[in-house]
N, C-alpha and C. Protein backbone atom coordinates (compact mmCIF):
# COMPACT_ATOMS: atom_id res chain seq x y z
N UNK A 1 -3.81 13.11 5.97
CA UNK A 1 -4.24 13.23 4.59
C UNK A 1 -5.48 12.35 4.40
N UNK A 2 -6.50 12.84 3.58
CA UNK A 2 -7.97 12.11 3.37
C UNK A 2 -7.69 10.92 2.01
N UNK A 3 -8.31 9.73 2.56
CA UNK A 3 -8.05 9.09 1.76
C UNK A 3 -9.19 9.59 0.68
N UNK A 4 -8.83 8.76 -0.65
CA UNK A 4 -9.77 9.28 -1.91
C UNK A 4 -10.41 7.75 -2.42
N UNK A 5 -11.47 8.35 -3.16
CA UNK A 5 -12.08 7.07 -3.72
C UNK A 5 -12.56 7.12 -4.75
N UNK A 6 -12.75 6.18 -5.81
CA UNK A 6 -12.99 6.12 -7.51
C UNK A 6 -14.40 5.35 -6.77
N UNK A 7 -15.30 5.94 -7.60
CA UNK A 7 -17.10 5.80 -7.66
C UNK A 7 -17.13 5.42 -9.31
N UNK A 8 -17.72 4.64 -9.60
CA UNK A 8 -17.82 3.68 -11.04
C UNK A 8 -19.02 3.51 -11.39
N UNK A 9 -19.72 3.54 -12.50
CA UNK A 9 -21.31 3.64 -12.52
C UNK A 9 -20.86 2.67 -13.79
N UNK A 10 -21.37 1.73 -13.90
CA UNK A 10 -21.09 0.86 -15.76
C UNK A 10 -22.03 0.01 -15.93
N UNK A 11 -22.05 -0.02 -17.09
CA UNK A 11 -23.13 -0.98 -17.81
C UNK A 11 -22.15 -1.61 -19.22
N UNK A 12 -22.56 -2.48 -18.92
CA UNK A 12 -21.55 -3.78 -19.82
C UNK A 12 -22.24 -4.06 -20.76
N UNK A 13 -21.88 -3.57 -22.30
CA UNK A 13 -22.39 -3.82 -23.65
C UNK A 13 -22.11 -4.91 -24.42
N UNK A 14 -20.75 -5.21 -23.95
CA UNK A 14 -20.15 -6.38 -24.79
C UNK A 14 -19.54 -7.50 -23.56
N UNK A 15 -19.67 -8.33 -23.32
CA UNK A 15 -19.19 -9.16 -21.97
C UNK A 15 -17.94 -9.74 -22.65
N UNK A 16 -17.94 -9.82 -23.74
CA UNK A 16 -16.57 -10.75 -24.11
C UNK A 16 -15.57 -9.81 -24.53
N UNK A 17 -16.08 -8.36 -24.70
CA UNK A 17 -14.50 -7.90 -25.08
C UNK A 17 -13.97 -6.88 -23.48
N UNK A 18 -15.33 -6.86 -22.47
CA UNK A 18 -14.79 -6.79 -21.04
C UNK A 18 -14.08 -7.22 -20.43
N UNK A 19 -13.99 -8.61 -20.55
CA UNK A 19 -13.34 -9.72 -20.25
C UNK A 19 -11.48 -9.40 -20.36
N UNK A 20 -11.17 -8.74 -21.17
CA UNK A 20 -10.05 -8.00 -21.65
C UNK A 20 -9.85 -6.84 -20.20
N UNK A 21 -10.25 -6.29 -20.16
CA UNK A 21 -10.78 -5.20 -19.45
C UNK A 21 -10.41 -5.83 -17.68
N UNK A 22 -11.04 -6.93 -17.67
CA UNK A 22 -11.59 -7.38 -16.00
C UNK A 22 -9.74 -7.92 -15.85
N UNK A 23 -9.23 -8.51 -17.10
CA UNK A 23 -7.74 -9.62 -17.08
C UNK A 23 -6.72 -8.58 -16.23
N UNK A 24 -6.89 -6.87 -16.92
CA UNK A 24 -5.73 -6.08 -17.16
C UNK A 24 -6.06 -5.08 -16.19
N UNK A 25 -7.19 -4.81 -15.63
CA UNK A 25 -7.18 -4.04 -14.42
C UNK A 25 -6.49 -3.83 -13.35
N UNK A 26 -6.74 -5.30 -12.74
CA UNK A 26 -6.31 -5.63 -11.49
C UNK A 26 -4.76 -5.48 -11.03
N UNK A 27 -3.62 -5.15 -12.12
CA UNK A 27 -2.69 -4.84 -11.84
C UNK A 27 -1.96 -3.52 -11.28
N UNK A 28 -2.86 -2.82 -11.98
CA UNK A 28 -2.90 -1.52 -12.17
C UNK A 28 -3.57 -1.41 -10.66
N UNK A 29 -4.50 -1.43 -10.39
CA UNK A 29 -4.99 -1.56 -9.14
C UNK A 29 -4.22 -1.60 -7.82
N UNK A 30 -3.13 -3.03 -8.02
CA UNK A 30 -2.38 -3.70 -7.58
C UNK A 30 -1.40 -2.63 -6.93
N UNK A 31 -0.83 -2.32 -7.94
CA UNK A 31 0.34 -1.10 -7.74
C UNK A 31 -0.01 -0.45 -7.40
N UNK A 32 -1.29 0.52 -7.02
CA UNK A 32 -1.56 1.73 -6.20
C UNK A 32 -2.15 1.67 -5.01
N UNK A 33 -2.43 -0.11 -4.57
CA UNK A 33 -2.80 0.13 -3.05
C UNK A 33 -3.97 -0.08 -3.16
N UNK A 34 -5.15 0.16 -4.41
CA UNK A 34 -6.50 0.41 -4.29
C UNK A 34 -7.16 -0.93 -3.37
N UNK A 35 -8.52 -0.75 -2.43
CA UNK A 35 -9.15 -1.26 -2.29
C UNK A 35 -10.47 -1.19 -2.50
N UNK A 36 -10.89 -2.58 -2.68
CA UNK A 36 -12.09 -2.93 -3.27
C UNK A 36 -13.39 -2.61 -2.26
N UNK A 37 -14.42 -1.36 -2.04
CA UNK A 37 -15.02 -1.39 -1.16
C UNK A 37 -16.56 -1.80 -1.40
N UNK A 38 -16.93 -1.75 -3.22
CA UNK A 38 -18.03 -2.24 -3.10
C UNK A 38 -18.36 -2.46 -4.67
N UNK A 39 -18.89 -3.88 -4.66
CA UNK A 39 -18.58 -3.69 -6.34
C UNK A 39 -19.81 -4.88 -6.84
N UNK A 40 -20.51 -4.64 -7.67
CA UNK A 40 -21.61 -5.56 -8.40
C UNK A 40 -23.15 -4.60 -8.55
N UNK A 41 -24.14 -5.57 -8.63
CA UNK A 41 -25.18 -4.63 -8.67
C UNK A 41 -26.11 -3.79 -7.40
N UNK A 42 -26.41 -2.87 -7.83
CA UNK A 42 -27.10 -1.37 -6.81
C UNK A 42 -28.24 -1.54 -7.07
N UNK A 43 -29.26 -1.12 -6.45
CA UNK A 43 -30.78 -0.51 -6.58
C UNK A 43 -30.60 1.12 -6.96
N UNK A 44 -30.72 1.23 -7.80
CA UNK A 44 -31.35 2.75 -8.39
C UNK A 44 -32.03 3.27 -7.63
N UNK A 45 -32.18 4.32 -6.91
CA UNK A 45 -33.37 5.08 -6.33
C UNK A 45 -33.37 6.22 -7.14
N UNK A 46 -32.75 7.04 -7.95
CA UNK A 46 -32.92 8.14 -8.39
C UNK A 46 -31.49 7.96 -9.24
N UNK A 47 -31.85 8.71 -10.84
CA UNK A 47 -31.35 8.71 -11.69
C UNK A 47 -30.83 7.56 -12.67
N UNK A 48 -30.05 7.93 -13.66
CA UNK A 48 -29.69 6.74 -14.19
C UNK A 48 -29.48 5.16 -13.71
N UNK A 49 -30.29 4.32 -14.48
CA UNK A 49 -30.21 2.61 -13.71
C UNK A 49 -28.78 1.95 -14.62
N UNK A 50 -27.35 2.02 -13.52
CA UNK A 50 -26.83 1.35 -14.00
C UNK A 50 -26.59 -0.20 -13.58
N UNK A 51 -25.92 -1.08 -14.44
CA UNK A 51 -25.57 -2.64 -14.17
C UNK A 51 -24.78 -2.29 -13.13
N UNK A 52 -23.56 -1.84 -12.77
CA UNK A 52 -22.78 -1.95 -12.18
C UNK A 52 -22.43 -0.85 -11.08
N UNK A 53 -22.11 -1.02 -9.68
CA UNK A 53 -21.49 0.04 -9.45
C UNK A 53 -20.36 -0.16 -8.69
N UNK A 54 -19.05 0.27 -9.04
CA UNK A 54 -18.12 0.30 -7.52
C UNK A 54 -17.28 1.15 -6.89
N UNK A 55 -16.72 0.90 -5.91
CA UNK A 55 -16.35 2.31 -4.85
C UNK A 55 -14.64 1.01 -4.70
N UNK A 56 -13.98 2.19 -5.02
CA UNK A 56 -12.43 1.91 -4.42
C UNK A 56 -11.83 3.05 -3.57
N UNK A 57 -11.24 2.08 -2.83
CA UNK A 57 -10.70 3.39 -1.92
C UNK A 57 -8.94 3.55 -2.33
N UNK A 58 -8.38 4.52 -2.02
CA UNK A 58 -7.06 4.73 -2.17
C UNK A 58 -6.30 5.32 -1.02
N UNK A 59 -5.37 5.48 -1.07
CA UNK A 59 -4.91 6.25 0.53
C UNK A 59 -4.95 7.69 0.42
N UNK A 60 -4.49 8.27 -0.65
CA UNK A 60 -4.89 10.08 -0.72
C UNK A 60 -5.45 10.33 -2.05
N UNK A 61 -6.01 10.97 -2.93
CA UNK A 61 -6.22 11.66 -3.87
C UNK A 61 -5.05 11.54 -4.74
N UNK A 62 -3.99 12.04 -4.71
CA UNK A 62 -2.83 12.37 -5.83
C UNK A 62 -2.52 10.19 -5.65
N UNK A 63 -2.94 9.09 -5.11
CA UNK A 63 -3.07 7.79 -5.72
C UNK A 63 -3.75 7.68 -6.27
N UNK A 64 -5.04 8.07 -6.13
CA UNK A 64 -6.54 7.72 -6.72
C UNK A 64 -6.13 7.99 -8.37
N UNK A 65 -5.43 9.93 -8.59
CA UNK A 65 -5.55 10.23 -9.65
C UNK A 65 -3.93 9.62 -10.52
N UNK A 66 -3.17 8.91 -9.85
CA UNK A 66 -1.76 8.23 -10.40
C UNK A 66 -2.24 7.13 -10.43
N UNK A 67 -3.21 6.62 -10.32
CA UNK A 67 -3.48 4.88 -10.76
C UNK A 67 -4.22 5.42 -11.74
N UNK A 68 -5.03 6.27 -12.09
CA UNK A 68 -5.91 6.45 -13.14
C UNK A 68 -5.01 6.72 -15.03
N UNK A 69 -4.09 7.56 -14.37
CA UNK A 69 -3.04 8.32 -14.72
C UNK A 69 -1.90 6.70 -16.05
N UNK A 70 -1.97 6.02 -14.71
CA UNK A 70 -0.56 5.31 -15.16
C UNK A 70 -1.15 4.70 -16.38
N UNK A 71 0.34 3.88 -16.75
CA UNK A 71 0.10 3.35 -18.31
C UNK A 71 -0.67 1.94 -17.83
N UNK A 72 -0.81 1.18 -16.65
CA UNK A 72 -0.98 -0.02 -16.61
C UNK A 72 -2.41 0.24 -16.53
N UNK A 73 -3.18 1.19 -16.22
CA UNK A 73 -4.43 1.60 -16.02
C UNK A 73 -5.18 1.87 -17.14
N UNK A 74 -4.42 2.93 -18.25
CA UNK A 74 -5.06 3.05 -19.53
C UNK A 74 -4.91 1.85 -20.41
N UNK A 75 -3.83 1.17 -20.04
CA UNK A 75 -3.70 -0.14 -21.41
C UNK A 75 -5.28 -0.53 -20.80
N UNK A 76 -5.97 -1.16 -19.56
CA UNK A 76 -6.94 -1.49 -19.08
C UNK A 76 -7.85 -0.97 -19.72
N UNK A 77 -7.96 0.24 -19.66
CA UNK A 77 -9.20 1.10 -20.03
C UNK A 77 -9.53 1.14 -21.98
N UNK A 78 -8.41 1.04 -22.50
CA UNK A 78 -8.22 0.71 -23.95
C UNK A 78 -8.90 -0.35 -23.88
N UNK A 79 -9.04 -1.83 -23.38
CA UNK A 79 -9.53 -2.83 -23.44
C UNK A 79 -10.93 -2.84 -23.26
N UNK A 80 -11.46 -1.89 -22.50
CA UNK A 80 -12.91 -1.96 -22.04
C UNK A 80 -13.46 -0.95 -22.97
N UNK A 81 -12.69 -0.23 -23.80
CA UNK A 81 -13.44 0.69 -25.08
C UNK A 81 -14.30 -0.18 -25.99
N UNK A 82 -15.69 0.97 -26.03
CA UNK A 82 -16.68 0.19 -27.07
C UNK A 82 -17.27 -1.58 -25.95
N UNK A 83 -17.01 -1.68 -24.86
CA UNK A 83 -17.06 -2.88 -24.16
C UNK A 83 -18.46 -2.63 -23.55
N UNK A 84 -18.18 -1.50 -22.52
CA UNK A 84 -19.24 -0.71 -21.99
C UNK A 84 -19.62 0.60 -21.83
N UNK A 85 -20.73 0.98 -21.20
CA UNK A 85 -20.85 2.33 -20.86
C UNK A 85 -20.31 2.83 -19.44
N UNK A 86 -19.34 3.46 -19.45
CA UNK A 86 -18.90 4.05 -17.57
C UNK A 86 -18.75 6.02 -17.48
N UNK A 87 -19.17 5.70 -16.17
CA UNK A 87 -19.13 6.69 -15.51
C UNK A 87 -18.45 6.76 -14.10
N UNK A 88 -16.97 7.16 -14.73
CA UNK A 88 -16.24 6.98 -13.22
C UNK A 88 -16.02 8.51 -12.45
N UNK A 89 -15.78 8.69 -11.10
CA UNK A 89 -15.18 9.76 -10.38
C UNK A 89 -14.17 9.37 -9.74
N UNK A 90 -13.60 10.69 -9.08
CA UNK A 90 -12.83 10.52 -8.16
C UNK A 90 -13.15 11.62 -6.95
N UNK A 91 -13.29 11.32 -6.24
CA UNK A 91 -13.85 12.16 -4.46
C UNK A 91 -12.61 11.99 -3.54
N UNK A 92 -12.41 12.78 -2.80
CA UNK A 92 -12.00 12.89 -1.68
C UNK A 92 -12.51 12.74 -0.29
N UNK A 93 -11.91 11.81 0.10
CA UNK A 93 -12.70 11.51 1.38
C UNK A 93 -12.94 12.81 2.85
N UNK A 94 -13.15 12.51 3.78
CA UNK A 94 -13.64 13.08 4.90
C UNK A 94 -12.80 13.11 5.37
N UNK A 95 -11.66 14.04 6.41
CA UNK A 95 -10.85 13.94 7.52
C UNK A 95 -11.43 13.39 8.64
């Protein structure tokens, strides 16, 4: 089975109500295995210049989309509303 990975594009509007956001993630995270494969600032070569970008990996797709899914993930994502601007995916990796 191909592992899957969440691609994150963000730009941080408010740093102090992120901060909420950065506390309540990591659990959620926690519970699905995710790893951290690349995370802070990118060089833009083409298209939108965001602050942030990061790549998590997961072990298959149906984790990627059950960590996104769960409640410990959206309480997270409630916290980072109005915080910043994101643009997340989810891909499937390569066999």
């Amino acid at each position: 089975m191909p592992k899957a990975f969440w691609i994150a594009n963000v730009t941080i509007t408010d740093p102090g109500r992120y901060k909420g956001y950065q506390a309540a993630a990591p659990a959620a995270f926690a519970e699905f295995g995710a790893r951290f494969l690349a995370r802070g600032d990118a060089e833009t070569l083409e298209g939108r210049p965001w602050q942030r970008r990061v790549v998590i990996e997961f072990d298959s797709l149906q984790q990627a989309r059950a960590c996104y899914e769960s409640k410990a993930y959206q309480a997270a994502r409630a916290e980072r509303a109005g915080a910043c601007e994101a643009d997340i995916a989810i891909i499937e990796g390569l066999d």
